[in-house]
N, C-alpha and C. Protein backbone atom coordinates (compact mmCIF):
# COMPACT_ATOMS: atom_id res chain seq x y z
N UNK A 1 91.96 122.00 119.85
CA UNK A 1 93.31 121.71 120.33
C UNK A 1 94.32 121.99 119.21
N UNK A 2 95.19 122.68 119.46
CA UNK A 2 96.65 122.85 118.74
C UNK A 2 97.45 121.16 118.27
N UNK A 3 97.81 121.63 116.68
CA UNK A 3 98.57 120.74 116.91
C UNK A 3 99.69 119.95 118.02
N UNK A 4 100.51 121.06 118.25
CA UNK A 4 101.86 120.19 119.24
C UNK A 4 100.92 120.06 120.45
N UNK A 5 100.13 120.66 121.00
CA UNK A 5 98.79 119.67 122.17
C UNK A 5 98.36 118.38 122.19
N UNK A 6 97.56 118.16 120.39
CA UNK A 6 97.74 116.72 120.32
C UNK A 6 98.79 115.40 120.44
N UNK A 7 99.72 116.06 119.66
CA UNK A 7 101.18 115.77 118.94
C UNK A 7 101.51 114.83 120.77
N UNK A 8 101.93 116.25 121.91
CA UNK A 8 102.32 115.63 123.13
C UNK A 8 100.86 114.81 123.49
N UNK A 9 100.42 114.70 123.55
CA UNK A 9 99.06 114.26 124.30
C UNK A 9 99.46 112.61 123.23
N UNK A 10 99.63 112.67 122.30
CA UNK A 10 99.79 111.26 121.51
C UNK A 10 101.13 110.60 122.17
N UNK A 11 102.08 111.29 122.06
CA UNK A 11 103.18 110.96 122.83
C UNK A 11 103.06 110.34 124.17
N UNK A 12 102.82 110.96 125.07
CA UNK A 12 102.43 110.50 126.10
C UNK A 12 101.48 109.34 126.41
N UNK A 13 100.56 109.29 125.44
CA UNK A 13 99.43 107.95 125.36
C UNK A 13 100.32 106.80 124.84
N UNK A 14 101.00 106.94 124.13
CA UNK A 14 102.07 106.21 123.71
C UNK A 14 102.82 105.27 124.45
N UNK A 15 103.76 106.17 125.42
CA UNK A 15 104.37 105.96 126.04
C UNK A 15 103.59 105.11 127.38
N UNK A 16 102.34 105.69 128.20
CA UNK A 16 101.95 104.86 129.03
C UNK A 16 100.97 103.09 128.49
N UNK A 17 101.00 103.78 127.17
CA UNK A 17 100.47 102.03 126.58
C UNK A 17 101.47 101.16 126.70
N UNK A 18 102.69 101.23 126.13
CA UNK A 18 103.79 100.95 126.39
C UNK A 18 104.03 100.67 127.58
N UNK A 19 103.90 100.71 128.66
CA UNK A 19 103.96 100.70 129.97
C UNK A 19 102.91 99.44 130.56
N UNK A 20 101.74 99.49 129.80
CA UNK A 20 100.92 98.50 129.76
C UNK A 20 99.69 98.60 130.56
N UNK A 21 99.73 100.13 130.36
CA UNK A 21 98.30 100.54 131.01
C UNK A 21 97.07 100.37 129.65
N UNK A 22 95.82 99.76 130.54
CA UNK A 22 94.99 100.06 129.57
C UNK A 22 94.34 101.10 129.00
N UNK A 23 93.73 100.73 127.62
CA UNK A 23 93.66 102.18 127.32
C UNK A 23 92.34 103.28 127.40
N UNK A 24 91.25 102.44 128.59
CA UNK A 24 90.42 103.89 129.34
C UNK A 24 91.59 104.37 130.30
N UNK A 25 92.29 103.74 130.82
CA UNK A 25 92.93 104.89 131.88
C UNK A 25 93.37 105.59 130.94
N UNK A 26 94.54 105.21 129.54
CA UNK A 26 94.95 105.84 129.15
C UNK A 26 94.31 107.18 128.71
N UNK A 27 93.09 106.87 128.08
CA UNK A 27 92.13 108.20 127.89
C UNK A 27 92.03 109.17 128.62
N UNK A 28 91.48 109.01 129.66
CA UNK A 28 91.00 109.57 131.00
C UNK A 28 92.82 110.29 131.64
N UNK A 29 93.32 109.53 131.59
CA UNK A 29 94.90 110.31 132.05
C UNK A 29 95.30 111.56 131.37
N UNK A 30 95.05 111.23 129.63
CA UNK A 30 95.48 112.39 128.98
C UNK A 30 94.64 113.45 128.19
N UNK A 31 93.10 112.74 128.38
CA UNK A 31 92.30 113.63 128.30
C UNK A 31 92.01 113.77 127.22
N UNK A 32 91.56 112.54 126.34
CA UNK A 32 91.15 112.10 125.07
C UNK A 32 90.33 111.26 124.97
N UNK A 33 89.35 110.85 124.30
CA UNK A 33 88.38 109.83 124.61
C UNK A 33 88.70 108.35 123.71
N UNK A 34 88.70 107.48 124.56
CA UNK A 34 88.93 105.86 124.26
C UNK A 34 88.57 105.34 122.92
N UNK A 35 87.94 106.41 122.22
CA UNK A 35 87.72 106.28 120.67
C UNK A 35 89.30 106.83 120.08
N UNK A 36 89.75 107.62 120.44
CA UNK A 36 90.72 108.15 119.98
C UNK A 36 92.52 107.67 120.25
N UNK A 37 92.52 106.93 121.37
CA UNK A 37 93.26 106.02 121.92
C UNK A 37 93.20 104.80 120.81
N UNK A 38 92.11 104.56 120.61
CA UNK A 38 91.91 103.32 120.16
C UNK A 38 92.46 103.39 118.49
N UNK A 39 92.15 104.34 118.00
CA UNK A 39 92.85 105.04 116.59
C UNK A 39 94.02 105.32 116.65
N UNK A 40 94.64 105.77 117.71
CA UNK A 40 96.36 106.08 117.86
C UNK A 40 96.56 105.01 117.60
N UNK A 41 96.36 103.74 118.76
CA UNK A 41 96.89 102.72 118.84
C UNK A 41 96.99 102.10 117.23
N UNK A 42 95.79 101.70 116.55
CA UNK A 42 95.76 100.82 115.18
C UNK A 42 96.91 101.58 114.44
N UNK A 43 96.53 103.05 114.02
CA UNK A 43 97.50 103.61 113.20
C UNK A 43 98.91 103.75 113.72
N UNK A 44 99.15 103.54 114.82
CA UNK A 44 100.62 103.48 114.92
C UNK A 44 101.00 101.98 115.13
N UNK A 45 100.78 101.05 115.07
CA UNK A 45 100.82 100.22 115.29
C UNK A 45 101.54 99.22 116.60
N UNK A 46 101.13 100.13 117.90
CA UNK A 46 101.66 100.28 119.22
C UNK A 46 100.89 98.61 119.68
N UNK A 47 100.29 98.11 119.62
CA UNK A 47 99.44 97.00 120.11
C UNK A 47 101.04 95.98 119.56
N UNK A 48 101.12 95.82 118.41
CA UNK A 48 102.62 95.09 118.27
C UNK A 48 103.77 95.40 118.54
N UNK A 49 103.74 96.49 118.68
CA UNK A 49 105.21 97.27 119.59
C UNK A 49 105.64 96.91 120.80
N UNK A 50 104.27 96.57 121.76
CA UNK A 50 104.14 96.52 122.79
C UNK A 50 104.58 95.07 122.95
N UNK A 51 103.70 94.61 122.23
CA UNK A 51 104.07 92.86 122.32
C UNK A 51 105.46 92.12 121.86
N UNK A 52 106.21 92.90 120.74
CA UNK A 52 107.49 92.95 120.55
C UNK A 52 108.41 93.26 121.65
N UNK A 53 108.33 93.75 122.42
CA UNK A 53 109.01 94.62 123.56
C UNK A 53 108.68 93.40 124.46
N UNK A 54 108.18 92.62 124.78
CA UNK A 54 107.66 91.60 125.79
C UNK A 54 107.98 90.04 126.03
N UNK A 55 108.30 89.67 124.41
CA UNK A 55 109.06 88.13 123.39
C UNK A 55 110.24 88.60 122.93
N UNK A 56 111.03 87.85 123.51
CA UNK A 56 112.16 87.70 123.19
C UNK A 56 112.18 86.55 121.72
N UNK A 57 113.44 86.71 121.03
CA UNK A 57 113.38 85.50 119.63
C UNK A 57 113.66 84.42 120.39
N UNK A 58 113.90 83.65 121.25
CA UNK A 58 114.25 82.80 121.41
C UNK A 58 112.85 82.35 121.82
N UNK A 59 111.96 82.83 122.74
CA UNK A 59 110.58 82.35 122.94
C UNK A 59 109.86 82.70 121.56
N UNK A 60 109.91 83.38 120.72
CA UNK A 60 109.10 82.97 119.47
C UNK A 60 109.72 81.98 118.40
N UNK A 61 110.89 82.08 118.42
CA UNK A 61 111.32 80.42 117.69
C UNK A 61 110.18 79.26 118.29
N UNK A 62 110.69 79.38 119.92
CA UNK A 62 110.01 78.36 120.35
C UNK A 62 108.51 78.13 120.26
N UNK A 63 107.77 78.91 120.47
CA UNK A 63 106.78 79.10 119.85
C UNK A 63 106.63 78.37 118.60
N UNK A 64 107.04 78.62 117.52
CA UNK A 64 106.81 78.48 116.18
C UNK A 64 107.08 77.12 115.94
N UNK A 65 108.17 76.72 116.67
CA UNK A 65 108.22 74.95 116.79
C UNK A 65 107.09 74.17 117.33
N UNK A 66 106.58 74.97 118.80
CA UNK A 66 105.53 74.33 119.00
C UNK A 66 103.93 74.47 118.56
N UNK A 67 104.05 75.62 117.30
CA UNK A 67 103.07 74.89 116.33
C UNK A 67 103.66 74.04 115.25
N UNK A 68 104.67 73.87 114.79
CA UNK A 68 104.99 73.40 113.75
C UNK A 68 104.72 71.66 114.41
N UNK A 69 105.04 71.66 115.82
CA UNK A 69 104.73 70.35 116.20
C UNK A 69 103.14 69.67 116.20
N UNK A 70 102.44 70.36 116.39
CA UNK A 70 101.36 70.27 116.58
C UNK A 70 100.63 70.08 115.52
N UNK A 71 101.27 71.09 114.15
CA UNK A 71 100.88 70.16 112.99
C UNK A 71 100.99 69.42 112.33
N UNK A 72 102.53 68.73 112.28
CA UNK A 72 103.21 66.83 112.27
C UNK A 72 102.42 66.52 113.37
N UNK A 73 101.59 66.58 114.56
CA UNK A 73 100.89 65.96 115.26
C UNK A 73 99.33 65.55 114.57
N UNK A 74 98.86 66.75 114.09
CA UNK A 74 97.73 66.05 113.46
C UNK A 74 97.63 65.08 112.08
N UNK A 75 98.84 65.82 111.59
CA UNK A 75 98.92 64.88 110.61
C UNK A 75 99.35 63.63 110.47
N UNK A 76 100.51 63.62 111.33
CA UNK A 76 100.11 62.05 111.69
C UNK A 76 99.06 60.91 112.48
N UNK A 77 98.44 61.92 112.88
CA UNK A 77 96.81 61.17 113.47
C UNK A 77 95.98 61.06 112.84
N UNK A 78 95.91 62.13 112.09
CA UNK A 78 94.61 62.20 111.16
C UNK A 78 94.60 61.15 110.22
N UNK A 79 93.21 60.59 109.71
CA UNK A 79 92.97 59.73 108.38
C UNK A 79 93.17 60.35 106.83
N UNK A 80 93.10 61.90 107.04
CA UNK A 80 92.75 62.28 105.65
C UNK A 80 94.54 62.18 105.09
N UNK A 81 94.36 61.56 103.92
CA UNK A 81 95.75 61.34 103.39
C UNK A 81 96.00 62.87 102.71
N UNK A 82 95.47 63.84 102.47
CA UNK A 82 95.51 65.03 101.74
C UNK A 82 95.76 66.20 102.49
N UNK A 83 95.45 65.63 104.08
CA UNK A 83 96.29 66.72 105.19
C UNK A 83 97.67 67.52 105.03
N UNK A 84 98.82 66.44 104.87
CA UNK A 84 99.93 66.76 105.25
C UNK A 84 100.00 67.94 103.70
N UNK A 85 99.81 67.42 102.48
CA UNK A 85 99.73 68.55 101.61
C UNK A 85 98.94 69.74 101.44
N UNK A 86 97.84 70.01 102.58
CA UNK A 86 97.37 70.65 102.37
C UNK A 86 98.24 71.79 103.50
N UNK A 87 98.72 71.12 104.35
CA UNK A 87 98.97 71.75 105.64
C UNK A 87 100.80 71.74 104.80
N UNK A 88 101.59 71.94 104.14
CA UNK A 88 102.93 72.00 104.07
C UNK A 88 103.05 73.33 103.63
N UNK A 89 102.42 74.03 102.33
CA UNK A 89 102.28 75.58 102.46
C UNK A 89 102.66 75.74 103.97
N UNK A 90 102.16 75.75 104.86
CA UNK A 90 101.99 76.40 106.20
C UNK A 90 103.20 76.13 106.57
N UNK A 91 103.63 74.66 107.25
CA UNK A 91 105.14 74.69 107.80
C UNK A 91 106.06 75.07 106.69
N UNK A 92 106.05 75.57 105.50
CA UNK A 92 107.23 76.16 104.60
C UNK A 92 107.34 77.41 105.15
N UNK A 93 106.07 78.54 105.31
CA UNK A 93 105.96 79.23 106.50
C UNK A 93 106.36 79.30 107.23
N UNK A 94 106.51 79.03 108.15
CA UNK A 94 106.70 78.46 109.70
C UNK A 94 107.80 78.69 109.77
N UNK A 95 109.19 77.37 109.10
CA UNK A 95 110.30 77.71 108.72
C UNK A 95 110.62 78.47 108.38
N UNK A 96 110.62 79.14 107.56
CA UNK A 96 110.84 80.26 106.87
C UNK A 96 111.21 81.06 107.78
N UNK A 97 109.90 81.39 108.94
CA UNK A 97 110.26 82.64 110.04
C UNK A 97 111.09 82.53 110.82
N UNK A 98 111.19 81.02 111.37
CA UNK A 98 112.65 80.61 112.11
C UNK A 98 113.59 81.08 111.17
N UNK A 99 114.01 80.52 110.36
CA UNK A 99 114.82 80.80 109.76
C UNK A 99 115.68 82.29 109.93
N UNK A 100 114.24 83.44 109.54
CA UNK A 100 115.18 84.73 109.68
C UNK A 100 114.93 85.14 110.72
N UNK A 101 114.36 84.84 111.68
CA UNK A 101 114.84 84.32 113.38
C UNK A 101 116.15 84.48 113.34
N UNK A 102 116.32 83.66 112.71
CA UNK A 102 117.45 82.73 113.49
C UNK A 102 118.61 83.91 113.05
N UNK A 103 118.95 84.35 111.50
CA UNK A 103 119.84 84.86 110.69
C UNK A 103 119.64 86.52 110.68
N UNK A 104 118.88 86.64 110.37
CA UNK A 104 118.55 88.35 110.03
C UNK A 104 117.75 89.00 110.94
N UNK A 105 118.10 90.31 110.51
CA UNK A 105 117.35 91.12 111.69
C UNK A 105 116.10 91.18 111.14
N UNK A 106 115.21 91.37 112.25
CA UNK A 106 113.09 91.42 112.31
C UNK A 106 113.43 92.60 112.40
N UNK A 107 111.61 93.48 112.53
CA UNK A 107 111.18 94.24 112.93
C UNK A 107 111.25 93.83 114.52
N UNK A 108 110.98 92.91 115.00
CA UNK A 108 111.46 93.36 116.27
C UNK A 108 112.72 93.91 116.50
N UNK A 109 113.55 93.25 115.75
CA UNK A 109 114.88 93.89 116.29
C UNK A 109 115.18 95.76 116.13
N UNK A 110 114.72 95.77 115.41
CA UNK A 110 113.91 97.71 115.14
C UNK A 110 113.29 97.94 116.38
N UNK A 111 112.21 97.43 116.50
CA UNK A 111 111.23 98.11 117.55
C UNK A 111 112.68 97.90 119.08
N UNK A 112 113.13 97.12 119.12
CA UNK A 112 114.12 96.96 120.39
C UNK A 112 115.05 98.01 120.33
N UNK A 113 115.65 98.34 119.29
CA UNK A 113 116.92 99.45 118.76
C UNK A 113 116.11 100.86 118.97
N UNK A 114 115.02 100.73 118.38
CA UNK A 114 114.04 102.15 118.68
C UNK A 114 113.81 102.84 120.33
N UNK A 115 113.36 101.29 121.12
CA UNK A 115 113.04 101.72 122.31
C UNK A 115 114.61 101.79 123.00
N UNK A 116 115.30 101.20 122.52
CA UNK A 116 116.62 101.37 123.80
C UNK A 116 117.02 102.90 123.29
N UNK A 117 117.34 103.52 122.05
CA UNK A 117 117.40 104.41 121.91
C UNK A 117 116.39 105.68 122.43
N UNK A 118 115.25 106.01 122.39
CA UNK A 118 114.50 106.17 122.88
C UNK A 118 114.72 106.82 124.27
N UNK A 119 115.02 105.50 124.81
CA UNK A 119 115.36 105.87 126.69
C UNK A 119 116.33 106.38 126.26
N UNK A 120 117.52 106.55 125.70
CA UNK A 120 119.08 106.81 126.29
C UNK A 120 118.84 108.48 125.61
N UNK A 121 117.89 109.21 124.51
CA UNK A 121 117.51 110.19 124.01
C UNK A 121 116.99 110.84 125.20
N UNK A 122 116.13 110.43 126.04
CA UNK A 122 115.58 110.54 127.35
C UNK A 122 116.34 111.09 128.27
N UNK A 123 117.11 110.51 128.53
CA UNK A 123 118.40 110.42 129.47
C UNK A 123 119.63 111.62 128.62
N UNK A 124 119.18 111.53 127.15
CA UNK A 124 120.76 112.37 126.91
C UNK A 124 119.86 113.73 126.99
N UNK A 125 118.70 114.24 127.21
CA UNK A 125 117.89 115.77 127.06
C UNK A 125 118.24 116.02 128.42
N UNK A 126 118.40 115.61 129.44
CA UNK A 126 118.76 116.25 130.89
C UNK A 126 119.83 117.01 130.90
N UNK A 127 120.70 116.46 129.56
CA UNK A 127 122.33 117.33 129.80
C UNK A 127 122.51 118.28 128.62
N UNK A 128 121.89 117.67 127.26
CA UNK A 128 122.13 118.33 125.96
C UNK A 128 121.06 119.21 125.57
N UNK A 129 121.19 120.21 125.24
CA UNK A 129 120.13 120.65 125.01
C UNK A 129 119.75 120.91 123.46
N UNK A 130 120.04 120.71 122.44
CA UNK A 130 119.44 120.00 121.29
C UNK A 130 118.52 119.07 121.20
N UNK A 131 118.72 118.14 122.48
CA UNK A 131 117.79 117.26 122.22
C UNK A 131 116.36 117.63 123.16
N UNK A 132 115.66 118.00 122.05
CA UNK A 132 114.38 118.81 122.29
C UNK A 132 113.18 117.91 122.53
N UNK A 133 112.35 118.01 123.15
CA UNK A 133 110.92 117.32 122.93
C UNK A 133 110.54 116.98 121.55
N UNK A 134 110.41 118.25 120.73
CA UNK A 134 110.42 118.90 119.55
C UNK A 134 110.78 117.33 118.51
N UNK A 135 112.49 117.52 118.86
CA UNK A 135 113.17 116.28 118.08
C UNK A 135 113.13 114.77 118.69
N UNK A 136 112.60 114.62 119.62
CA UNK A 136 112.49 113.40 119.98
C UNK A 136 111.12 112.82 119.42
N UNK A 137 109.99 113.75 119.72
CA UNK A 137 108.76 113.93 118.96
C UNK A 137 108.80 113.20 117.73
N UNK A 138 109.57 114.34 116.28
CA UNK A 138 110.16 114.02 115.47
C UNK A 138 110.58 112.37 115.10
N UNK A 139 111.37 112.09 115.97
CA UNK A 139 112.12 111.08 115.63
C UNK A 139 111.37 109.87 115.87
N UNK A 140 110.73 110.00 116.92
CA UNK A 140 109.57 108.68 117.51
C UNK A 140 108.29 108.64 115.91
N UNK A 141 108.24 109.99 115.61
CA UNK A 141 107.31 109.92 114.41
C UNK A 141 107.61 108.86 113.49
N UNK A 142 108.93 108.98 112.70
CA UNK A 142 109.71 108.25 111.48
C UNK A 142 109.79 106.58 112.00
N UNK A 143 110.13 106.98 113.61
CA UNK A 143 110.21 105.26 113.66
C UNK A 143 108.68 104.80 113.96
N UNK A 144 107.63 105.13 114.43
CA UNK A 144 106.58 104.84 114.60
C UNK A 144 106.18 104.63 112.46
N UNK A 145 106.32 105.04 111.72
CA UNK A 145 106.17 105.11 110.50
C UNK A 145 107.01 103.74 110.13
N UNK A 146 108.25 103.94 110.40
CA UNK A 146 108.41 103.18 109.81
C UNK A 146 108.05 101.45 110.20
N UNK A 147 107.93 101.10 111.19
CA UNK A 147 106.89 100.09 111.82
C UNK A 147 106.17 99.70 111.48
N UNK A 148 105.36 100.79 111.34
CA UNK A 148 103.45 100.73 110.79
C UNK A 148 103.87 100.04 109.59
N UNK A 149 104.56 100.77 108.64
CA UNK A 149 104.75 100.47 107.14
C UNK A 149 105.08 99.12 107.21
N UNK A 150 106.20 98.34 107.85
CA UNK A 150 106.92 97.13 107.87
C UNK A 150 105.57 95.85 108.05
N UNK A 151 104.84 96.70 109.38
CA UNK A 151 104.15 95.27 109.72
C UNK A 151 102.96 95.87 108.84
N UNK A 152 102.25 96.32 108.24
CA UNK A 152 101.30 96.66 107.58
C UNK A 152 101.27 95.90 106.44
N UNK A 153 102.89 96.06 105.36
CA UNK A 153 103.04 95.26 104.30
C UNK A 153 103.46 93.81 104.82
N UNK A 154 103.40 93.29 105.71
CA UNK A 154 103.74 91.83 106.35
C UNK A 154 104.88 91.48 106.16
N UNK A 155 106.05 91.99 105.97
CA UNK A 155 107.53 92.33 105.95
C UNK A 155 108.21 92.69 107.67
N UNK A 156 108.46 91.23 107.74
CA UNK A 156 108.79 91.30 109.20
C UNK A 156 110.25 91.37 109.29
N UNK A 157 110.70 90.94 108.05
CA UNK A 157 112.40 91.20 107.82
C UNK A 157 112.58 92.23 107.69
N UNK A 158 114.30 92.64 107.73
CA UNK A 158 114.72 93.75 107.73
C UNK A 158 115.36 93.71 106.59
């Protein structure tokens, strides 16, 4: 297979993961085997893309409260007096992510800016013709990169 064969054939697997097909159909649709799906997916890091695209911040704040509750729950049940210090590392954590929740932009907020752009790139190739497969290709590359890189080094801030 030619590069730009694979190149679209990745694209497209992409795009219907995203969609939230699993990924033997995905194989079988584009004519790659579920070993190779399964390698797109890790190295691009589409499995969190997907799930970013799905939580909103306001349900992962909430979230994060309701573990943070759950661990003032054990600790105040529990007997071991060495709990709550062992377990505060963690809610400094915890906070922390609310925090730039709350204030600064995530990588989700990337992966959201990526995909709305994305579609409207979509939508602007019907009329412009610069905007090529070619460069959309391109461009999905750098932001797929730059993703990988963000959540790879555990740098969820922006």
């Amino acid at each position: 297979m030619k590069k730009t064969e694979i190149e679209n054939k990745k694209t497209l697997a992409r795009v219907l993961y995203m969609k939230d097909m699993q990924q033997d159909e995905i194989a079988e649709k584009v004519g790659v085997s579920r070993v190779t799906i399964s390698k797109w997916c890790q190295q691009g890091a589409w499995k969190e893309q997907r799930a970013a695209q799905n939580v909103t911040r306001p349900e992962l704040i909430n979230k994060i409260l309701h573990a943070i509750n759950d661990i003032l729950d054990k600790v105040n049940t529990s007997e071991d007096v060495t709990l709550a210090a062992k377990t505060s590392d963690q809610l400094v954590k915890l906070t922390k992510v609310i925090r730039q929740l709350q204030t600064g932009a995530t990588i989700i907020d990337a992966i959201d800016v990526f995909m709305a752009f994305n579609k409207w790139l979509q939508f602007r190739s019907e009329t412009d013709p610069e905007v090529t497969i070619d460069l959309m290709k391109k461009i999905n590359h750098y932001q797929d990169t730059f993703i990988g890189e963000h959540m790879a080094s555990g740098n969820y801030s922006l």
